[in-house]
N, C-alpha and C. Protein backbone atom coordinates (compact mmCIF):
# COMPACT_ATOMS: atom_id res chain seq x y z
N UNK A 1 68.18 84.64 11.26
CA UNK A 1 68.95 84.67 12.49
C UNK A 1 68.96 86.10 13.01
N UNK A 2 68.70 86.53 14.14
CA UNK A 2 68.31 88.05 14.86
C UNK A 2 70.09 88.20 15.41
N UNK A 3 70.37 89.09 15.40
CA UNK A 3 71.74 89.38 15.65
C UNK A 3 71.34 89.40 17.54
N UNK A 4 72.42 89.32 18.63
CA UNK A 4 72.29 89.03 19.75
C UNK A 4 72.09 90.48 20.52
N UNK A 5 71.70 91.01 21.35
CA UNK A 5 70.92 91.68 21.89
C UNK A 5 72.24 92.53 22.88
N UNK A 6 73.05 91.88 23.75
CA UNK A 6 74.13 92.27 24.59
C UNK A 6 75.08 92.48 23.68
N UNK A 7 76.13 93.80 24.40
CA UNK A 7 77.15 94.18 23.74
C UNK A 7 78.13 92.19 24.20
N UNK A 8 78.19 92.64 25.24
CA UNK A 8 78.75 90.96 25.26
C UNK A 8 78.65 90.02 24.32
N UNK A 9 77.62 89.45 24.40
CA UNK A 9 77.08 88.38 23.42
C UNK A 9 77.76 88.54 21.45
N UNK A 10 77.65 90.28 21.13
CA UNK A 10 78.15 90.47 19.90
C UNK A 10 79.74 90.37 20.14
N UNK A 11 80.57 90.81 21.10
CA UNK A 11 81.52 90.61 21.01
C UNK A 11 82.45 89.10 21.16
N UNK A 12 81.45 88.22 21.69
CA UNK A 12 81.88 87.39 21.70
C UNK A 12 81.50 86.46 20.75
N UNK A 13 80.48 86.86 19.83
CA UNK A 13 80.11 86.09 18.69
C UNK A 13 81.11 86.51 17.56
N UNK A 14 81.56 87.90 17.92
CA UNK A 14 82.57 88.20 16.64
C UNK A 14 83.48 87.66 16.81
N UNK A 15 84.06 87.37 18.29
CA UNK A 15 85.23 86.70 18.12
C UNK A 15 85.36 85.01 17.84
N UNK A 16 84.31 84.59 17.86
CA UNK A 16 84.18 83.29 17.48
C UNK A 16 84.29 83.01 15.80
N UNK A 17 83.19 84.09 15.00
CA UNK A 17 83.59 84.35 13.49
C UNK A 17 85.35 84.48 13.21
N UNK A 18 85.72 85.45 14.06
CA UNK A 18 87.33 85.61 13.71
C UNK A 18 88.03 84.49 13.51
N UNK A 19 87.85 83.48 15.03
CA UNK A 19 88.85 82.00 15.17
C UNK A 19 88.46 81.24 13.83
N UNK A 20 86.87 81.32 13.84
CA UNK A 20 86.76 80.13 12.87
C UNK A 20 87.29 80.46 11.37
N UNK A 21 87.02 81.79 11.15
CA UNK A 21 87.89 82.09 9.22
C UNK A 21 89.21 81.59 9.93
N UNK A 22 90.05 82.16 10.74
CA UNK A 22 91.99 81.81 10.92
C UNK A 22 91.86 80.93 10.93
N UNK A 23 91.19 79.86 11.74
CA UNK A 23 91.18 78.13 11.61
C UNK A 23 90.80 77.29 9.94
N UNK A 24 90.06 78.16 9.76
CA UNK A 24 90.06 77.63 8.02
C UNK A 24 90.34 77.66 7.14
N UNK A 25 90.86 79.22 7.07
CA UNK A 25 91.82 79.86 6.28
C UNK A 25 93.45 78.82 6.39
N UNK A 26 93.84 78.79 7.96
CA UNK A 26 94.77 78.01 7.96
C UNK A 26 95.09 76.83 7.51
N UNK A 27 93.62 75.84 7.76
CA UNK A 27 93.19 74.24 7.30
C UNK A 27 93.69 74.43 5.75
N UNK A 28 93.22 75.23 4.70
CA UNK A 28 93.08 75.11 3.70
C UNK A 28 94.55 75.63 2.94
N UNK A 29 95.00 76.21 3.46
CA UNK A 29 96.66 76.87 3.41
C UNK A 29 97.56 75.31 3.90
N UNK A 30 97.03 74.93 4.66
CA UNK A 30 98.11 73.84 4.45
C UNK A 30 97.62 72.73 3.68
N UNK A 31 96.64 72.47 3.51
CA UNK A 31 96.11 71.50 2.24
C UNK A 31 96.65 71.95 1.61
N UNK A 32 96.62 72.95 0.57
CA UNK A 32 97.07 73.48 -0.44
C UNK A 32 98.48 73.16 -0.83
N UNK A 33 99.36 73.63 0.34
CA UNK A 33 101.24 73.34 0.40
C UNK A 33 100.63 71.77 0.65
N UNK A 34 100.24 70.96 1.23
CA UNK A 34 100.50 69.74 1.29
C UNK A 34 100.40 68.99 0.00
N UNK A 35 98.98 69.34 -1.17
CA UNK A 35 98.80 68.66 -2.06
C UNK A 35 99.79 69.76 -3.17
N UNK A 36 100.59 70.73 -3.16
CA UNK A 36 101.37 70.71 -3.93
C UNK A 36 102.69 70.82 -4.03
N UNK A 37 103.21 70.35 -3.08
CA UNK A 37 105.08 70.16 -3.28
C UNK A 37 104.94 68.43 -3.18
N UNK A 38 105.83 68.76 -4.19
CA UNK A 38 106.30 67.45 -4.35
C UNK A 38 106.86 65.93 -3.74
N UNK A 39 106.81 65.27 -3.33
CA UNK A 39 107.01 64.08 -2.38
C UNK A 39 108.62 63.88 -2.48
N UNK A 40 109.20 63.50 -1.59
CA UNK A 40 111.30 63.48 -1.74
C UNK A 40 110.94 61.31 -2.24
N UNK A 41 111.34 61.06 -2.76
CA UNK A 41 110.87 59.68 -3.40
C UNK A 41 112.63 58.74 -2.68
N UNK A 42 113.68 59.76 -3.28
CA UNK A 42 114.94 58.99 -2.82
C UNK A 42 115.74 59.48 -1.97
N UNK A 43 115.33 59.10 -0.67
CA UNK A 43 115.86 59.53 0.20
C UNK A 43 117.06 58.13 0.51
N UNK A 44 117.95 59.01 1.45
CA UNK A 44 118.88 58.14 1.65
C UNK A 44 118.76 57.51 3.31
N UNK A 45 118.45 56.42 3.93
CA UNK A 45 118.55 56.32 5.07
C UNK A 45 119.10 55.86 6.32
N UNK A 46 120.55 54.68 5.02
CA UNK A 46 121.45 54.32 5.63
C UNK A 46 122.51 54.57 4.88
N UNK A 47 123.89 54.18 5.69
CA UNK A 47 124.78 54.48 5.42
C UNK A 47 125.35 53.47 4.22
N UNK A 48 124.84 52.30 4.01
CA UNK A 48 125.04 51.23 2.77
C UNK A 48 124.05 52.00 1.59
N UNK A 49 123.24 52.70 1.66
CA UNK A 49 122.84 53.82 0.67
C UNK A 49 123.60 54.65 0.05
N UNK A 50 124.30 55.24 1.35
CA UNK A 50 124.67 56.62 0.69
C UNK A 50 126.16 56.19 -0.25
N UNK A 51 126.33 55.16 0.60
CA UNK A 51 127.87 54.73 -0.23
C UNK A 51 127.75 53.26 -1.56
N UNK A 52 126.35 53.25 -1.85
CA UNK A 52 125.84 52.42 -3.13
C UNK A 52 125.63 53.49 -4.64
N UNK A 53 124.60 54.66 -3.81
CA UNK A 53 124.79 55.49 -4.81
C UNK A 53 125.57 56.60 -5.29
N UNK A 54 125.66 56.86 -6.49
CA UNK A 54 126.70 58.02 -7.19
C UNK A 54 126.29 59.15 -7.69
N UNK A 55 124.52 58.85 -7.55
CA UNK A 55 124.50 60.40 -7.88
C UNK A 55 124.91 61.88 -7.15
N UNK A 56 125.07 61.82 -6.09
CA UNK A 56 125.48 62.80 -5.12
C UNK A 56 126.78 63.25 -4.73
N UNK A 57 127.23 63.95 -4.55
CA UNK A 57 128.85 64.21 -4.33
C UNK A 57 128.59 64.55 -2.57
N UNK A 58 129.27 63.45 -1.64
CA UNK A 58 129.46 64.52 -0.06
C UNK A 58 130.69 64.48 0.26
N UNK A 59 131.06 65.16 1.33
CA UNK A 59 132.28 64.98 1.79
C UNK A 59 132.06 65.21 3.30
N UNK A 60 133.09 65.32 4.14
CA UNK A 60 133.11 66.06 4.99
C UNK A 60 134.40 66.66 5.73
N UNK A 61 134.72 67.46 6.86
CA UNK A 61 135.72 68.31 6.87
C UNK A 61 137.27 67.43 7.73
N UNK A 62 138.20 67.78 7.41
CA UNK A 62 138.64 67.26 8.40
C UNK A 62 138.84 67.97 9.51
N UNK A 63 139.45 66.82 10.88
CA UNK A 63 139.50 67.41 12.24
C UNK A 63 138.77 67.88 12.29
N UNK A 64 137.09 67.09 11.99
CA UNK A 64 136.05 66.99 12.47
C UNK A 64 135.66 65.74 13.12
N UNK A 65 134.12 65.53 13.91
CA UNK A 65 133.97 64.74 14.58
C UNK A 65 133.44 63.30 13.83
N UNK A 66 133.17 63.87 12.51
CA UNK A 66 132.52 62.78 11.32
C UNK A 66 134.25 62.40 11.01
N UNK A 67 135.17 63.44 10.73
CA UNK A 67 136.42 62.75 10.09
C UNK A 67 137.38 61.57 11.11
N UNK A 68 136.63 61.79 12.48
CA UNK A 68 137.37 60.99 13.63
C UNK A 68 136.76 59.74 13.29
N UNK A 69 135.29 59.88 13.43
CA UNK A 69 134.62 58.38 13.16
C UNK A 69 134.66 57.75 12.12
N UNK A 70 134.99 58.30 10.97
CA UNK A 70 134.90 57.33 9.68
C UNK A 70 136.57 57.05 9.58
N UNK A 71 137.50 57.45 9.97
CA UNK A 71 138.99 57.42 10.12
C UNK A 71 139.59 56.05 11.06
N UNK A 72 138.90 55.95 12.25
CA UNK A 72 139.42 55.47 13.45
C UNK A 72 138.69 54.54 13.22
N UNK A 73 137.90 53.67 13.19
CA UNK A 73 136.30 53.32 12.88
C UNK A 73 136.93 52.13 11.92
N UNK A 74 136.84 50.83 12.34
CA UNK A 74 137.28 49.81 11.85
C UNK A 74 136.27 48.70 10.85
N UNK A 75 134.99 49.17 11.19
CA UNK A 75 133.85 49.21 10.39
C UNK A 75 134.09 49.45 8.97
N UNK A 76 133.51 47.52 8.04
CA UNK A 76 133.93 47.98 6.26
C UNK A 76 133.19 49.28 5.92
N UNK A 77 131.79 49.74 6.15
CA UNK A 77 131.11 50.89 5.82
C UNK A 77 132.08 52.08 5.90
N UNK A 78 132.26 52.26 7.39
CA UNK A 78 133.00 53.58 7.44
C UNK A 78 134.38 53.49 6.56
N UNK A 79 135.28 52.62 6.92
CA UNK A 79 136.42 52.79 5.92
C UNK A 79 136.25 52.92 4.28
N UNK A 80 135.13 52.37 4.07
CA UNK A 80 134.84 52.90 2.65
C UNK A 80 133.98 54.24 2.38
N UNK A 81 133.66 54.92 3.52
CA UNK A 81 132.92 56.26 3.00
C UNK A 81 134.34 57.15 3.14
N UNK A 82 135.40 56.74 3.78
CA UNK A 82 136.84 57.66 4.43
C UNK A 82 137.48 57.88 3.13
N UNK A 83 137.40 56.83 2.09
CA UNK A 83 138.39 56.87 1.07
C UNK A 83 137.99 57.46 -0.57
């Protein structure tokens, strides 16, 4: 391969070398974090979840806007996450 002849032409071939290492460098940086953290397996996504299981401790504050809705809130779910 003959290197390109115009100052142009080299500068714009270098900058094409540049994008493509950051673009691959990047590709492979997130492969990497993707194939090694770990997957979340138990997530919680309803509210008959969060109030089935015990491994977790939550709460929340009062004369807040969560303590209005689970308080006032005539719903069996909410009255049982209130107590």
């Amino acid at each position: 391969m003959t290197s390109p002849a115009e100052r142009s032409t080299r500068v714009l071939v270098a900058i094409w070398w540049i994008i493509t290492l950051v673009l691959a460098n990047t590709y492979i940086a997130m492969l990497v974090s993707f194939l090694s953290v770990p997957k979340l397996h138990n997530v919680i996504d309803t509210l008959e979840e969060l109030l089935a299981q015990k491994d977790l401790r939550w709460t929340f504050r009062t004369a807040s806007a969560h303590y209005d809705l689970f308080k006032v809130n005539f719903n069996f779910i909410f009255v049982s996450i209130s107590h």
